[in-house]
Protein backbone atom coordinates (compact mmCIF):
# COMPACT_ATOMS: atom_id res chain seq x y z
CA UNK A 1 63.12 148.11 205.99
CA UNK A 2 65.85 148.92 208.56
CA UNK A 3 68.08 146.73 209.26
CA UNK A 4 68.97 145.37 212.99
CA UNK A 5 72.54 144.73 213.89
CA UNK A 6 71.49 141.02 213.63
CA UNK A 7 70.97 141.22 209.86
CA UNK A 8 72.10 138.21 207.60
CA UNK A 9 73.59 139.72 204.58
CA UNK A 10 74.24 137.79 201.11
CA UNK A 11 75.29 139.66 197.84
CA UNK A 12 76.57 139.10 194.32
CA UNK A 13 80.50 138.66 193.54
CA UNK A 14 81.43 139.74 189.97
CA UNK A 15 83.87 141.94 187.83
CA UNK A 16 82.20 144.06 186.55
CA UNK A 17 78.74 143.67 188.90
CA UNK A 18 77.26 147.23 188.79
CA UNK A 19 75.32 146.20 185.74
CA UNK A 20 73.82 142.80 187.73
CA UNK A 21 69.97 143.52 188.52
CA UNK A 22 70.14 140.92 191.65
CA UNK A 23 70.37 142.96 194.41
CA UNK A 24 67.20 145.21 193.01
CA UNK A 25 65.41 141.35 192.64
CA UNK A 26 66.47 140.37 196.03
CA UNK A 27 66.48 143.95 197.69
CA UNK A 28 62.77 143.86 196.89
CA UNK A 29 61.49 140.57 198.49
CA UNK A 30 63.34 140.83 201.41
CA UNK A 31 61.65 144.06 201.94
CA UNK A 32 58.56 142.26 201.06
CA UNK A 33 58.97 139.56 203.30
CA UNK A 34 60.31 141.96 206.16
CA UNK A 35 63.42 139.75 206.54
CA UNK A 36 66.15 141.18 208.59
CA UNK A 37 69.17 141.35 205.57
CA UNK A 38 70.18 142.83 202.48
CA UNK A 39 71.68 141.80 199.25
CA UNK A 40 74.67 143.17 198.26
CA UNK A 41 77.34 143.73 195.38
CA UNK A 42 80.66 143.14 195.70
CA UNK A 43 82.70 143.94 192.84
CA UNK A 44 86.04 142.12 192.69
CA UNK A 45 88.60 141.96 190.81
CA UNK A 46 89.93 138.26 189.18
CA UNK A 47 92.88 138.51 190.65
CA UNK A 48 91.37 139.07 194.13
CA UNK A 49 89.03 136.45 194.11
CA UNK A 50 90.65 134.05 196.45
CA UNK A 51 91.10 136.66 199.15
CA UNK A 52 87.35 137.58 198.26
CA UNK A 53 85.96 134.13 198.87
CA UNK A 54 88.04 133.63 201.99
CA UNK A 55 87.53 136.70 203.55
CA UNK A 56 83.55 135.96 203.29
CA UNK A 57 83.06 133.93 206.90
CA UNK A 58 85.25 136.59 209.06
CA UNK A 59 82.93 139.29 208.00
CA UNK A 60 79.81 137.37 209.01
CA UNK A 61 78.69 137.18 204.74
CA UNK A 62 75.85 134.51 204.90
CA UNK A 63 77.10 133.38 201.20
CA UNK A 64 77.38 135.14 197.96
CA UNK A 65 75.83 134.48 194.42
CA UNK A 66 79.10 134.41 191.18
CA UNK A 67 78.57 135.82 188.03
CA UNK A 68 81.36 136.49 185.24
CA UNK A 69 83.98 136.19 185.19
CA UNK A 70 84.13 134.45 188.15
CA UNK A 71 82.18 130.98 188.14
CA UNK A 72 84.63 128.64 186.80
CA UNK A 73 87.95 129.94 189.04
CA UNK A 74 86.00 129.97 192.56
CA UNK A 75 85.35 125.62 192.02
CA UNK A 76 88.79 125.30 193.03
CA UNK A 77 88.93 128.17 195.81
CA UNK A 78 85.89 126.28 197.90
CA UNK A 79 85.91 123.73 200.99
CA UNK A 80 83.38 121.32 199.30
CA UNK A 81 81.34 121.47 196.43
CA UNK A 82 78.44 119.37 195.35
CA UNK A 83 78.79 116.35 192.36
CA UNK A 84 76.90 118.45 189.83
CA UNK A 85 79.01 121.55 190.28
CA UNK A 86 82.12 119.32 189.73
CA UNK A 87 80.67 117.93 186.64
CA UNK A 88 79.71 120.95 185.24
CA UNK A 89 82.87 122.99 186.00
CA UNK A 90 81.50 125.76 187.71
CA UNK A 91 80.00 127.16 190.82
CA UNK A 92 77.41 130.08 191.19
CA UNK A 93 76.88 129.75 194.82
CA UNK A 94 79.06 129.36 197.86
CA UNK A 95 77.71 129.34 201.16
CA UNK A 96 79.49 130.08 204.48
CA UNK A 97 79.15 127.72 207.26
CA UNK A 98 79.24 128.13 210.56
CA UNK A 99 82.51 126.39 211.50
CA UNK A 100 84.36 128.28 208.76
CA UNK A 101 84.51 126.41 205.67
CA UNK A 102 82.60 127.42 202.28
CA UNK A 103 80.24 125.44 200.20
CA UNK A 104 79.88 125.51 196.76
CA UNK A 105 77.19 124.84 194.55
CA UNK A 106 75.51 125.19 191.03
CA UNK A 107 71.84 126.30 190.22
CA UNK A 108 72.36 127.34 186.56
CA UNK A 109 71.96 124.40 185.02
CA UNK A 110 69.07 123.21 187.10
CA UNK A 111 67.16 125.95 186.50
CA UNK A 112 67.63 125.75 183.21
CA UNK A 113 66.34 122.73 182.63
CA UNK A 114 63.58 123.42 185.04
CA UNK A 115 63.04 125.94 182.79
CA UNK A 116 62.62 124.16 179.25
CA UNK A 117 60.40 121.48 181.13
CA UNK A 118 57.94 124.27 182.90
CA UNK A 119 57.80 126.07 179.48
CA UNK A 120 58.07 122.96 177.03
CA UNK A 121 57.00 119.44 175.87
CA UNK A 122 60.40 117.97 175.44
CA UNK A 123 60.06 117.34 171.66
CA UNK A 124 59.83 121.38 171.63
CA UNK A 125 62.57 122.30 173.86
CA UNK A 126 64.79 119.76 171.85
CA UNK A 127 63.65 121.52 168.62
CA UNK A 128 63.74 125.10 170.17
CA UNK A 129 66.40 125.19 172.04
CA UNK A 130 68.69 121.86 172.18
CA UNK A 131 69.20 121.41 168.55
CA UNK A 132 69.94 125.19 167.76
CA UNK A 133 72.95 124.86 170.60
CA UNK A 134 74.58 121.76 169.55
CA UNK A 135 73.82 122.57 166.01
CA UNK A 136 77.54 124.36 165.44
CA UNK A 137 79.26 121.82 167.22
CA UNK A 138 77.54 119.15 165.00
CA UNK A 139 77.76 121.00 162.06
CA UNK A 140 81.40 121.21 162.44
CA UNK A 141 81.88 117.94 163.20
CA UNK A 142 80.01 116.77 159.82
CA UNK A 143 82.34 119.85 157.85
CA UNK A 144 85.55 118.06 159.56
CA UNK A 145 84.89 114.32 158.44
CA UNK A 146 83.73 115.94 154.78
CA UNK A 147 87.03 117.25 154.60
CA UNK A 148 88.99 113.92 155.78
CA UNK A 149 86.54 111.93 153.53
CA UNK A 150 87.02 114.02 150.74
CA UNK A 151 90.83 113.23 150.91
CA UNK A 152 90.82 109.71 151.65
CA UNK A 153 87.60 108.25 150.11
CA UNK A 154 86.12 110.48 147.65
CA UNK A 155 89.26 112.05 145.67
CA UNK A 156 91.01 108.77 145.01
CA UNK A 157 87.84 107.33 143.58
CA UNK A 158 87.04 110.26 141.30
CA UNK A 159 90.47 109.17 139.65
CA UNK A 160 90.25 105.58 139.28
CA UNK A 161 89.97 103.98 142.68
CA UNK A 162 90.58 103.66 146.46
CA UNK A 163 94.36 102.91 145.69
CA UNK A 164 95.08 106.03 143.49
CA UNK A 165 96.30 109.39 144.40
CA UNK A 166 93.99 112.11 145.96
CA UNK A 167 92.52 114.35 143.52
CA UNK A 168 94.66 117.56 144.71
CA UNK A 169 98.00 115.14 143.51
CA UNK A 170 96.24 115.14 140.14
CA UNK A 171 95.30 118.45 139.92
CA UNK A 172 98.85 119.44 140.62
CA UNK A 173 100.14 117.07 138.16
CA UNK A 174 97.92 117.98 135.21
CA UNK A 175 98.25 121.69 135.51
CA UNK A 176 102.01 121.18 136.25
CA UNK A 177 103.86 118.36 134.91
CA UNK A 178 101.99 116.42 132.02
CA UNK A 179 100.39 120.64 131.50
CA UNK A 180 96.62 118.89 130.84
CA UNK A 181 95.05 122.05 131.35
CA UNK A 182 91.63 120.67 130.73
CA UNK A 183 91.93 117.73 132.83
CA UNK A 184 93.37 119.58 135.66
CA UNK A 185 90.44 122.11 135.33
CA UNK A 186 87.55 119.52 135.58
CA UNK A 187 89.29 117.93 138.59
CA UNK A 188 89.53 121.70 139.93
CA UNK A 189 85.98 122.03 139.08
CA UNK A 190 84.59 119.12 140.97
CA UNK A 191 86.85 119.71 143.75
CA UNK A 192 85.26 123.36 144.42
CA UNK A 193 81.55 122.62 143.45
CA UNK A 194 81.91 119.87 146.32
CA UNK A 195 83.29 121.96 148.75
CA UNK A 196 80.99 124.68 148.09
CA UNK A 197 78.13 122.56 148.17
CA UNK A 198 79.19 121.71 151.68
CA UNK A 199 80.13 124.73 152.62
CA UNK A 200 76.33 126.40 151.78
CA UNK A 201 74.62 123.37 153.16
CA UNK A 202 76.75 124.13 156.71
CA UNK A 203 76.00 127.50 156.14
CA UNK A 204 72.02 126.98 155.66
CA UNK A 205 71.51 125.11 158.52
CA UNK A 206 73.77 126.37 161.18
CA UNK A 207 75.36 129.37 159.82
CA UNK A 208 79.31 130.16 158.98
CA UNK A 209 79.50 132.50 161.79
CA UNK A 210 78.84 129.96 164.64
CA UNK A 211 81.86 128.29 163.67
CA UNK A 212 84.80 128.91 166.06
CA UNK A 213 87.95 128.09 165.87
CA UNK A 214 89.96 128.26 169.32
């Protein structure tokens, strides 16, 4: 289709973009549809964006989709943006209004759950795709109160009771000071088989390599 001088154009702002298959996906129905406009990339540099976003009502850009790395910086750079967007952190739309000002707005996580409940029952989606993504967060959640019970609960009574030393004290003691080789070894011993125990049963069910540490 050829477009008139009267042509609404919209595009994609990202850095990179030239990878992004949206202006082939909307290139194609608006050809379809025979509306007057195209869909174009604009690839911008992060430290560009503001100039980017504000330049888009002087050149007559109807509004542009975001995609990395740019979703989370251009919430602050907009006129208004809606409750959800706010809440989430992030914008993937911003529209230009007439009178100037840009509107932002977020689709991702709408259409993702639009998704799960189109494709789903919800006991399914929570199985098939809800528990695997907050499994690393819980499962390091359960690893990190293991390792503060272990010191303040489970060590002391391995030794005697909730008033005694942890078990690492008497490990260092025995191996060090009184040089009770044996005992120190057997408190070693049920220190580590703990721990590893834990540490497979983390790594069974949500996997050692989806732990991050920031």
């Amino acid at each position: 289709m050829t477009l008139t001088g009267a042509a609404t154009i919209a595009g994609v702002m990202g850095w990179p973009v030239a990878h992004s298959l949206s202006p082939r996906l909307h290139g194609f129905w608006l050809a379809q549809q025979g509306i007057d406009g195209a869909y174009v990339p604009f690839a911008v540099p992060p430290n560009r964006l503001e100039q980017a976003i504000r330049a888009l009502p002087a050149l007559g850009v109807a509004g542009v989709n975001l995609t990395i790395p740019h979703k989370e910086a251009a919430l602050a750079l907009v006129d208004e943006a809606e409750e959800a967007a706010r809440r989430i952190g992030a914008i993937n739309c911003i529209s230009a209004r007439p009178d100037g000002t840009l509107a932002g707005c977020n689709t991702d996580g709408y259409g993702f759950m639009e998704s799960l409940r189109a494709g789903a029952p919800g006991w399914k989606a929570f199985l098939k795709v809800y528990m695997p993504q907050c499994m690393p967060g819980v499962g390091a959640g359960t690893l990190l109160v293991f390792i503060l019970s272990l010191g303040y609960y489970i060590t002391p009574a391995l030794v005697g009771g909730p008033d005694d030393q942890m078990v690492s004290y008497w490990i260092v003691q025995n191996m060090g000071r009184n040089a009770n080789w044996g005992l120190g070894a057997a408190l070693s011993l049920i220190l580590l088989g703990i721990t590893m125990v834990m540490f497979f049963i983390y790594n069974r069910f949500v996997g050692i390599d989806n732990l991050k540490v920031n």
